[in-house]
N, C-alpha and C. Protein backbone atom coordinates (compact mmCIF):
# COMPACT_ATOMS: atom_id res chain seq x y z
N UNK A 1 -66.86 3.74 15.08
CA UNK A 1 -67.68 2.70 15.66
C UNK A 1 -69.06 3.22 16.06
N UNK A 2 -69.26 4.59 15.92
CA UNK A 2 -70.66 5.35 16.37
C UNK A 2 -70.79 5.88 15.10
N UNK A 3 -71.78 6.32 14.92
CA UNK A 3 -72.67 6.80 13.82
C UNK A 3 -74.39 7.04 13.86
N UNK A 4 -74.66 8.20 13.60
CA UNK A 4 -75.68 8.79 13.35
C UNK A 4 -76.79 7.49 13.00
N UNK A 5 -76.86 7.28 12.18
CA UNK A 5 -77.89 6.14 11.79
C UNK A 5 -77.77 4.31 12.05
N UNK A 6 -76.77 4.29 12.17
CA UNK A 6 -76.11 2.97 11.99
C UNK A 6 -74.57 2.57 13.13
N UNK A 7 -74.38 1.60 14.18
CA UNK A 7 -73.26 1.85 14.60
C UNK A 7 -72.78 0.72 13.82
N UNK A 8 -71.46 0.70 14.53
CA UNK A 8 -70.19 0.39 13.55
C UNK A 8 -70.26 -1.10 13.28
N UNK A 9 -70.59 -1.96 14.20
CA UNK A 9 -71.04 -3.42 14.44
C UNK A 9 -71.93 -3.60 12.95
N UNK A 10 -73.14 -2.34 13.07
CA UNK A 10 -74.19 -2.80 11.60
C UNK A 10 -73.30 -2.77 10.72
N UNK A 11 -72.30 -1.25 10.98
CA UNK A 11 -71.76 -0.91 9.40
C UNK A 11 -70.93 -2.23 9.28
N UNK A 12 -69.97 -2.81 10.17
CA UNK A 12 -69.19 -3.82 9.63
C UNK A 12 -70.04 -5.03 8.91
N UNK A 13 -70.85 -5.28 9.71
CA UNK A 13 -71.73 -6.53 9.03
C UNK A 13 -72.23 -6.65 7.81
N UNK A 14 -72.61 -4.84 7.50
CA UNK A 14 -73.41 -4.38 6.03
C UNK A 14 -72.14 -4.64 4.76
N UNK A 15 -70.82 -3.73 5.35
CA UNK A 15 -69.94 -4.06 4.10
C UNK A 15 -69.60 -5.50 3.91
N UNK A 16 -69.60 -7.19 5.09
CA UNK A 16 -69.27 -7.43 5.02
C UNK A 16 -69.76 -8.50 4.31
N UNK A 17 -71.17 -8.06 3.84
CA UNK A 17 -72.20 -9.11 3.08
C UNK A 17 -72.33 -8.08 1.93
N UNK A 18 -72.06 -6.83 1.60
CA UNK A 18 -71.71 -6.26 0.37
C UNK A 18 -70.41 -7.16 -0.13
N UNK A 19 -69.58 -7.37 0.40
CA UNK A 19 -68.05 -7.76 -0.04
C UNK A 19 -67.46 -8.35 1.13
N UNK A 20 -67.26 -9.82 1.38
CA UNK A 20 -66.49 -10.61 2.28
C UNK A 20 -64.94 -10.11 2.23
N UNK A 21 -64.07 -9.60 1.17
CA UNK A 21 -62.78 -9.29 1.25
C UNK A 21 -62.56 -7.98 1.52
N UNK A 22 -63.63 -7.26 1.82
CA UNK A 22 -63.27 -5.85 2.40
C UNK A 22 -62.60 -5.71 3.79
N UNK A 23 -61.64 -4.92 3.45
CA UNK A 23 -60.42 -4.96 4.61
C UNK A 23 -61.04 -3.62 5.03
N UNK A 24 -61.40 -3.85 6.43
CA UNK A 24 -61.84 -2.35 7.33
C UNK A 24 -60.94 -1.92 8.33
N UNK A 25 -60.47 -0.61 8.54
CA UNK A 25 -60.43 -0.03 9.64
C UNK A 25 -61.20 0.56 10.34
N UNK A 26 -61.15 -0.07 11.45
CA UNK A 26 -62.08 0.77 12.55
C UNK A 26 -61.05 1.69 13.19
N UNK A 27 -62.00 2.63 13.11
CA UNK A 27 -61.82 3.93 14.05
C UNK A 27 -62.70 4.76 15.46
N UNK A 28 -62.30 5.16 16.32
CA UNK A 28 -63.46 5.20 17.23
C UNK A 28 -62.84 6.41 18.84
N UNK A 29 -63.20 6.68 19.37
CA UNK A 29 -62.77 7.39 20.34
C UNK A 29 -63.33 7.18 21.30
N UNK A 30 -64.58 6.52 21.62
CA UNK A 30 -65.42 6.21 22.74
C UNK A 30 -65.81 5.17 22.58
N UNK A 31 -65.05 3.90 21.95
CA UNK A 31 -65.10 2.54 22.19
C UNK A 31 -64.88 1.53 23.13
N UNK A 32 -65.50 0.91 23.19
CA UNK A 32 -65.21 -0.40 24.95
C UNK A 32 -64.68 -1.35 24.33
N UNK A 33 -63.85 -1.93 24.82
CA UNK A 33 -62.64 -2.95 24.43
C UNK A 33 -63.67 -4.36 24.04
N UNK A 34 -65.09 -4.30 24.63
CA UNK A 34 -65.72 -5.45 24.08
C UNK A 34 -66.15 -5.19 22.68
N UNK A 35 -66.38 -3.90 22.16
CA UNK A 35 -66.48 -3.90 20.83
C UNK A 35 -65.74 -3.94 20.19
N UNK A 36 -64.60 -3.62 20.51
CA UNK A 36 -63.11 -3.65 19.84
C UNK A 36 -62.95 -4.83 19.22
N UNK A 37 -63.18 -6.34 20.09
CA UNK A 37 -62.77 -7.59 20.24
C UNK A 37 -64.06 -7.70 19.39
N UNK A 38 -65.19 -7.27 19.60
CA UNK A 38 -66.02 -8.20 18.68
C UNK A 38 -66.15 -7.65 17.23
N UNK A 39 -65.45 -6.27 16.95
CA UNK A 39 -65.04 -6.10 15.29
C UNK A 39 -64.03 -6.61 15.58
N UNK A 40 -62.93 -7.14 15.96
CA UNK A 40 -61.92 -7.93 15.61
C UNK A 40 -62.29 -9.50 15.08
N UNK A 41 -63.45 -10.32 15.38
CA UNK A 41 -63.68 -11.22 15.19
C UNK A 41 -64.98 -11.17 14.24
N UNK A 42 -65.17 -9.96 13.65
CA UNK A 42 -66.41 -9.89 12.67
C UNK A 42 -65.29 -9.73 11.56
N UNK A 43 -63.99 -9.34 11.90
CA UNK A 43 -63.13 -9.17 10.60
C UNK A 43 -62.43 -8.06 10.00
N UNK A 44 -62.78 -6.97 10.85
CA UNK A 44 -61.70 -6.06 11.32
C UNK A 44 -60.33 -6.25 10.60
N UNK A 45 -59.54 -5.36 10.37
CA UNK A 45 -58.14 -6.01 9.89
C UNK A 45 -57.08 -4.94 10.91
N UNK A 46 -57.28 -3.96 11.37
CA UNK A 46 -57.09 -2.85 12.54
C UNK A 46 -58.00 -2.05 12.89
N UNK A 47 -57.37 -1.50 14.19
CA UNK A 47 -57.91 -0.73 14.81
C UNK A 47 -57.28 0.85 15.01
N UNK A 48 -57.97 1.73 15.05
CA UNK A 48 -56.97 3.02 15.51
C UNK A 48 -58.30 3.64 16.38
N UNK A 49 -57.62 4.18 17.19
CA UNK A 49 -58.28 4.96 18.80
C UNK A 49 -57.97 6.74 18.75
N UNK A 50 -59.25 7.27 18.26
CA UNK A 50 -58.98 8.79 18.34
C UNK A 50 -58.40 9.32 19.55
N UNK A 51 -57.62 10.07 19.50
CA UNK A 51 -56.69 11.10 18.46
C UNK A 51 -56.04 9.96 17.87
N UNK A 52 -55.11 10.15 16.44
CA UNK A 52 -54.28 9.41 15.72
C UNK A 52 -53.66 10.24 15.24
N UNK A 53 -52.16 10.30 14.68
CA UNK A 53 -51.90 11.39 13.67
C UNK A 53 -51.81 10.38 12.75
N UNK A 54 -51.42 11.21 11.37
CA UNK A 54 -51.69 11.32 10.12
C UNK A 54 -50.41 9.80 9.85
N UNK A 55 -49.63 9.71 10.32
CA UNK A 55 -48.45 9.11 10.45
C UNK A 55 -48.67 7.78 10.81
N UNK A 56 -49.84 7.27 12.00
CA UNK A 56 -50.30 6.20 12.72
C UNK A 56 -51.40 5.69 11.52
N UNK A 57 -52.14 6.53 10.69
CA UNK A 57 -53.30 6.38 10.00
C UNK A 57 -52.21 5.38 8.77
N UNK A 58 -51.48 6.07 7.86
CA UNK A 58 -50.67 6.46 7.05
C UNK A 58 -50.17 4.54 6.92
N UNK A 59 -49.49 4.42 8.25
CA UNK A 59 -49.04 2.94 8.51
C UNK A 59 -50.37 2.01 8.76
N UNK A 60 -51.09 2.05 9.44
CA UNK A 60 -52.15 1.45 9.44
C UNK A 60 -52.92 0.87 7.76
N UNK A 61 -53.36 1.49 6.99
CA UNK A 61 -53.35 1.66 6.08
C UNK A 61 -52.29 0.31 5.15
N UNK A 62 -51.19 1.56 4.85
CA UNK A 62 -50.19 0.56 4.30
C UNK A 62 -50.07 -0.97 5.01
N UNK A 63 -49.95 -1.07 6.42
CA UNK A 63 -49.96 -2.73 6.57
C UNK A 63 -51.36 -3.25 6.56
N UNK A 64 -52.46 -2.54 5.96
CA UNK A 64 -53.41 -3.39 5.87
C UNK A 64 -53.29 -3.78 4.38
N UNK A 65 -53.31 -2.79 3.87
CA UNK A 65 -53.00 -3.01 1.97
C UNK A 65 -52.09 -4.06 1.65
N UNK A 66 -50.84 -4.17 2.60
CA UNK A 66 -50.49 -4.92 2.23
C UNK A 66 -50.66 -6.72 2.82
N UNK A 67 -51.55 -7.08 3.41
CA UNK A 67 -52.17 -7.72 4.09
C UNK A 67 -53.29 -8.75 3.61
């Protein structure tokens, strides 16, 4: 949700006028639950909150793919 040039709000908006069916996960470790909620309603499909293991990613993933 942070990034060097761009935060995550732009990046969602940018892929989401590159491609309306792009299924995103957000990822983030120093996120506020109001951004959370407002990539959830920009279209978000999950969320995962650093630390994650490989296992949480893994499922995340798969129920978005399949989604």
């Amino acid at each position: 949700m942070l990034m060097p040039s761009m935060d995550g709000i732009t990046t969602i908006r940018t892929l989401r006028k590159i491609n309306p069916n792009v299924k995103i996960i957000a990822i983030s470790g120093l996120t506020s639950q109001d951004k959370v909620n407002t990539a959830y309603d920009m279209g978000i499909k999950a969320f995962l909150s650093k630390p994650y293991t490989a296992s949480q990613l893994l499922q995340t993933i798969s129920t978005v793919k399949n989604n």
